[in-house]
Protein backbone atom coordinates (compact mmCIF):
# COMPACT_ATOMS: atom_id res chain seq x y z
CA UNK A 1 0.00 0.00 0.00
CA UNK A 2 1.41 3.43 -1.18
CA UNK A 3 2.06 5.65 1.99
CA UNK A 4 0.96 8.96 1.45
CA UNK A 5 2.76 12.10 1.85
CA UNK A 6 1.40 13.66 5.09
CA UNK A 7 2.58 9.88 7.10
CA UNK A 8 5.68 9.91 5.54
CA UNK A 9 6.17 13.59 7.44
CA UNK A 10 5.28 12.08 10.31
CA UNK A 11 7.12 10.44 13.01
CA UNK A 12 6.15 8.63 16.71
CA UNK A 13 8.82 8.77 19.21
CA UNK A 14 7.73 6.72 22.33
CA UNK A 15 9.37 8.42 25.26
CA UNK A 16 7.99 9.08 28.38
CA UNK A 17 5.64 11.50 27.42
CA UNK A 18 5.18 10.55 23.75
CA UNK A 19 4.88 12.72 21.32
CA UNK A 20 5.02 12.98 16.85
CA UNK A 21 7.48 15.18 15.48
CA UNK A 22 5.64 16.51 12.21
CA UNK A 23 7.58 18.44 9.73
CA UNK A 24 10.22 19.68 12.40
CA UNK A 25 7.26 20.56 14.82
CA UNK A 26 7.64 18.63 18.38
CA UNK A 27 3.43 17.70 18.85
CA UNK A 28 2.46 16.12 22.14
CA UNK A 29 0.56 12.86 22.75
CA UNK A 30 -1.66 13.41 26.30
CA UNK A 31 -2.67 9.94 27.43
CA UNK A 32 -5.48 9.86 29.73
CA UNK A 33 -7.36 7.06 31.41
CA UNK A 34 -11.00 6.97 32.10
CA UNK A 35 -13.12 4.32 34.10
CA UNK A 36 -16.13 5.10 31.68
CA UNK A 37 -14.02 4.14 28.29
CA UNK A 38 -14.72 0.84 26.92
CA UNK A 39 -12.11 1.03 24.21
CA UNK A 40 -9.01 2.78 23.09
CA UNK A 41 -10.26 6.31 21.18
CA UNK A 42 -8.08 9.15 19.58
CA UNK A 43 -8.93 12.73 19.51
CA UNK A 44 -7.04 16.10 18.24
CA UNK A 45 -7.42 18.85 20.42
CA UNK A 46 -6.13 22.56 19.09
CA UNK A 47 -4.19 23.28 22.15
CA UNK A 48 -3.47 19.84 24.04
CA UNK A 49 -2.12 18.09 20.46
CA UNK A 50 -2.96 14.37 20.52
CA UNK A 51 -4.92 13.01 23.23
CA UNK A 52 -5.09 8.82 23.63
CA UNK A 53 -7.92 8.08 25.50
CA UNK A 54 -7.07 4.52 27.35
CA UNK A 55 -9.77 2.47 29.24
CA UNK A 56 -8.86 1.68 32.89
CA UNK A 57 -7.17 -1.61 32.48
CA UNK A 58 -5.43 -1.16 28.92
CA UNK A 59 -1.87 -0.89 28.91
CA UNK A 60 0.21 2.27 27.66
CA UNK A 61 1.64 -0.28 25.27
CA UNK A 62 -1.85 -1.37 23.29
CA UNK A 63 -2.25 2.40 23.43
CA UNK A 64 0.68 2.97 20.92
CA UNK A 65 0.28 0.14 19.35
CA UNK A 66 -3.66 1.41 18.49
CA UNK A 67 -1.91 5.40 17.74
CA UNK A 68 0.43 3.52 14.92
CA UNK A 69 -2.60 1.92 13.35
CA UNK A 70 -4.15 4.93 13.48
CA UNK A 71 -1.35 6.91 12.22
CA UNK A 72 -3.10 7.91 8.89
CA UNK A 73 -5.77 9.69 10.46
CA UNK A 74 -3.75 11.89 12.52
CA UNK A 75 -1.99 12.41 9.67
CA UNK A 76 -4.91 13.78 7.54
CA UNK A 77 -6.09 15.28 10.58
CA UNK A 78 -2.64 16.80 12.53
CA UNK A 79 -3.07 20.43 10.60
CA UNK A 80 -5.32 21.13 13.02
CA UNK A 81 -3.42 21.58 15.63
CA UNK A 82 -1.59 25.42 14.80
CA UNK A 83 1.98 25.81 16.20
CA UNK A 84 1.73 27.71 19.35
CA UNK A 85 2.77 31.32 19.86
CA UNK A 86 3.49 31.56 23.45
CA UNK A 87 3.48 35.35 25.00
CA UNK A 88 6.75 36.63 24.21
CA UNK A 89 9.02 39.57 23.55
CA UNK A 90 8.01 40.47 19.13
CA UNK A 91 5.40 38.25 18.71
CA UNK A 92 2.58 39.86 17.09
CA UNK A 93 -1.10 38.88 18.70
CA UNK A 94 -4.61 39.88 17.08
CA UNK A 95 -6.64 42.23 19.48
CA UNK A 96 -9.99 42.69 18.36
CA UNK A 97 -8.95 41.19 15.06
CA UNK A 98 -6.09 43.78 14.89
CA UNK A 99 -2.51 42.98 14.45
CA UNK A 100 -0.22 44.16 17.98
CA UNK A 101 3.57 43.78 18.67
CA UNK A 102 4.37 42.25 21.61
CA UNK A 103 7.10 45.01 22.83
CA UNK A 104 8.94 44.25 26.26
CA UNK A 105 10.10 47.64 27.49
CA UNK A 106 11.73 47.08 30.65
CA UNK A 107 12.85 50.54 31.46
CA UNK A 108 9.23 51.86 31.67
CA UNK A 109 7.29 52.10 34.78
CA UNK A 110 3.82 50.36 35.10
CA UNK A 111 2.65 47.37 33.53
CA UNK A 112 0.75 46.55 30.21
CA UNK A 113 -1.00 48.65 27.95
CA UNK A 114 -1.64 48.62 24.44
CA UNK A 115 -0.82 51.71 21.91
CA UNK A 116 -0.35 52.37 17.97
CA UNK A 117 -0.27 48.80 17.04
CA UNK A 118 1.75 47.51 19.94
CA UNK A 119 1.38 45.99 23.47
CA UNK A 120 3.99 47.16 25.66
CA UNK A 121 4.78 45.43 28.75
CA UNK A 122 7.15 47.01 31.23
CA UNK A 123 8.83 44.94 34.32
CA UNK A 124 11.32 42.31 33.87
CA UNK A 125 11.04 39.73 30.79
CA UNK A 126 10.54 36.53 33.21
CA UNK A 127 7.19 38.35 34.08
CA UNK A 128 6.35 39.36 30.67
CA UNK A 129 3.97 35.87 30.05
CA UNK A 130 1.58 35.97 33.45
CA UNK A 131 1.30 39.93 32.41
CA UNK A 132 0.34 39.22 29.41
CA UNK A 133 -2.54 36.77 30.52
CA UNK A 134 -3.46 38.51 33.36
CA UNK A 135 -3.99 41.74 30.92
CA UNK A 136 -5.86 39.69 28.17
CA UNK A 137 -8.59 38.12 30.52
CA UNK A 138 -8.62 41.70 32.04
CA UNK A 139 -9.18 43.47 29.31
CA UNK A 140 -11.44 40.58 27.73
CA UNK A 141 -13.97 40.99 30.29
CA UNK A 142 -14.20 44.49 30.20
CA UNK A 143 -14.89 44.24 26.00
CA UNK A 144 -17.29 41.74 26.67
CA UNK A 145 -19.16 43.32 29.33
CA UNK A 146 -19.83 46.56 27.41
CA UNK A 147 -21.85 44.56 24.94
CA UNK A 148 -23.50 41.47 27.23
CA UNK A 149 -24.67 45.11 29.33
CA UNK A 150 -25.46 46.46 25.86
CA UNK A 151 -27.84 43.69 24.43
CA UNK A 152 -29.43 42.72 27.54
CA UNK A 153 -30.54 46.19 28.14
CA UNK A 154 -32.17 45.45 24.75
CA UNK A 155 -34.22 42.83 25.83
CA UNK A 156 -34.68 43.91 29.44
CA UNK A 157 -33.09 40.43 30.43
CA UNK A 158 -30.40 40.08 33.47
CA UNK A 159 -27.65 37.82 34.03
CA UNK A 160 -25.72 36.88 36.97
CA UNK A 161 -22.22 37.53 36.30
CA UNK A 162 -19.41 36.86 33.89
CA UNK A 163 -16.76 34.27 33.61
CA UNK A 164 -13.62 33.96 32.02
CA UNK A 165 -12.52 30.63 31.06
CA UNK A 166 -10.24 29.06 28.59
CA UNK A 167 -12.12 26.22 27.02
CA UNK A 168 -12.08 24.58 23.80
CA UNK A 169 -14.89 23.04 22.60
CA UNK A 170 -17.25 26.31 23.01
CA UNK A 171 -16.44 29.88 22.76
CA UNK A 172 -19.79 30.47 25.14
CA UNK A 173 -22.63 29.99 27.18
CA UNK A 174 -25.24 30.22 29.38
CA UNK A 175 -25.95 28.83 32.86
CA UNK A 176 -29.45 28.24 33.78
CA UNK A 177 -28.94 30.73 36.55
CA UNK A 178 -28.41 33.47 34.43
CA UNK A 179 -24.61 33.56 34.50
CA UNK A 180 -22.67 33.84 31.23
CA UNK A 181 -18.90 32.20 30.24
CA UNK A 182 -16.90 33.50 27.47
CA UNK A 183 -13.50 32.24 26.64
CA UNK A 184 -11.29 35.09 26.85
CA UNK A 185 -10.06 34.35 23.53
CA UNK A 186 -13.16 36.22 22.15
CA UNK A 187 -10.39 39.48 22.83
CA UNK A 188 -8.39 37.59 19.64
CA UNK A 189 -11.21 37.93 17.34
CA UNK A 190 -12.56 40.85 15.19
CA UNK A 191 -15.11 43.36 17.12
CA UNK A 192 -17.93 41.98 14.97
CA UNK A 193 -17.53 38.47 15.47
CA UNK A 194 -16.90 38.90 19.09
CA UNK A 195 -20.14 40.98 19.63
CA UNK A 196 -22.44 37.77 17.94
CA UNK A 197 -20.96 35.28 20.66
CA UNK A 198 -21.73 37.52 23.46
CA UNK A 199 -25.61 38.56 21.98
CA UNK A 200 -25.70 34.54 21.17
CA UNK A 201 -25.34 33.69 24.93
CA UNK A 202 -27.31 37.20 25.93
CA UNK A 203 -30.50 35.59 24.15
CA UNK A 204 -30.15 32.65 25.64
CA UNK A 205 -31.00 34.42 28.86
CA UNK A 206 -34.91 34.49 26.79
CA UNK A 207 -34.46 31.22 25.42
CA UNK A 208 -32.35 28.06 26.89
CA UNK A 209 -32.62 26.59 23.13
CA UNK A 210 -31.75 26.77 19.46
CA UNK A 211 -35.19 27.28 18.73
CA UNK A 212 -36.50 29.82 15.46
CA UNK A 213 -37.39 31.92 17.79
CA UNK A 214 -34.03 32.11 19.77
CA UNK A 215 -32.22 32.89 15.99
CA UNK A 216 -34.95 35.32 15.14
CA UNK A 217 -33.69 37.05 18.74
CA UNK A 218 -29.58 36.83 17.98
CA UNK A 219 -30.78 37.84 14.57
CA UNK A 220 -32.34 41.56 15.84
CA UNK A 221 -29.19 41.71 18.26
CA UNK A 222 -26.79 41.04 16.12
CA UNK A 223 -27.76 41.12 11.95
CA UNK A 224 -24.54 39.35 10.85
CA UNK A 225 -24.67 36.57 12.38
CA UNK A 226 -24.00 34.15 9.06
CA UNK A 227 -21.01 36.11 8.15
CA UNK A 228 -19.85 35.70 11.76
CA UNK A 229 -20.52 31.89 11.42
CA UNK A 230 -18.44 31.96 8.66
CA UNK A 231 -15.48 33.70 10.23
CA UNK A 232 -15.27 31.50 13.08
CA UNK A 233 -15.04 28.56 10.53
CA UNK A 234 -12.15 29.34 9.07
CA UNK A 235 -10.41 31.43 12.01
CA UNK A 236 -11.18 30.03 15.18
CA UNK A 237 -9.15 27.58 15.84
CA UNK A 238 -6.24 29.25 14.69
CA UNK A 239 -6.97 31.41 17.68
CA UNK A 240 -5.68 28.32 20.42
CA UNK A 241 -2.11 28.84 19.62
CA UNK A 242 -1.99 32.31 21.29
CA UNK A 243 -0.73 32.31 24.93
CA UNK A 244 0.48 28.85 24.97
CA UNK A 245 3.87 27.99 26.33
């Protein structure tokens, strides 16, 4: 059987952790065990790599075993996982969909703040990452909560409170107490974009489905919501790699 070109760029090295080098990129392998799993299962995640899901009592052996016969759908499948841009010193990072330098500027007093197309970020470099994150989910919440304010007033609905988290599989949602979760990642995205997520979760606060009638509400929120749809598509997952060391 002819081996195509994406498995022949791809290696398995079996150390303790395991991980594929791909094209000069180092991806992990995150084994995890579960006492519900029945069988061996594979999934890619954006920012974890390659996790290897292993029943209770299956060895880390049958585990690798089951990766190398699976080794032609990671292969197909591997581009999915971007190459990371940790916070750093130059790196450029979207905010609101706009392109920022990274600038460490060590002489200045302060902390972070972003101006003309740069963040700057004072203090010594070995502090430059956590101010970085703390800043983003700072200033993430305060973009979001202009709007979730904005487009509840709208519909005279209330909510709880806001969290921050860092998820993957959703960029929102709604608790049935009212409270509403953004990842803070919606700061990465363009204005427009980031405003449908947050009036998508603010009409949930009227209706705790996917129902016409929910759509009809994001729809009077927020008008764009298929071109939206359509950026998050073909952007969103490039947006994991930011922030991750």
């Amino acid at each position: 059987m002819k081996m195509s070109a994406d498995r022949r760029n791809l290696e398995l090295v079996t150390d303790t952790p395991p991980y594929l080098v791909c094209e000069g990129r180092n991806i992990p392998i995150e084994v995890k065990r579960s006492p519900r799993a029945v069988r061996i299962k594979l999934r890619i995640d954006p920012r974890r790599g390659v996790v290897l899901l292993l029943p209770k009592r299956a060895s880390l052996k049958a585990g690798m075993i089951f990766l190398r016969q699976e080794i032609d759908w990671i292969a197909s499948n591997i581009k999915r996982i971007p190459e990371t841009v940790p916070f750093r010193d130059g790196v450029m990072l979207p905010l609101l969909g706009r392109p920022h330098r990274i600038t460490h500027v060590p002489e200045q007093r302060g902390f972070v703040w972003a101006e003309d197309g740069h963040i700057y970020v004072a203090g010594a470099a070995e502090h430059l990452p956590r101010r970085m994150k703390d800043w983003t989910r700072k200033l993430a919440k305060t973009e979001i909560s202009v709007w979730a304010a904005d487009y509840a007033g709208k519909i005279d609905a209330r909510y709880s409170g806001i969290t921050l988290r860092d998820q993957v599989t959703r960029w929102g949602s709604c608790s049935s107490t009212g409270r509403l979760n953004f990842s803070w990642r919606l700061l990465l995205m363009p204005e427009e974009v980031m405003r449908y997520i947050v009036a998508h979760e603010v009409a949930h606060l009227r209706h705790m489905n996917h129902s016409a009638a929910f759509w009809a509400l994001v729809d009077e929120l927020h008008p764009r919501v298929e071109h939206a749809k359509k950026w998050l598509k073909s952007n969103g997952a490039d947006l994991h790699k930011y922030g991750v060391e």
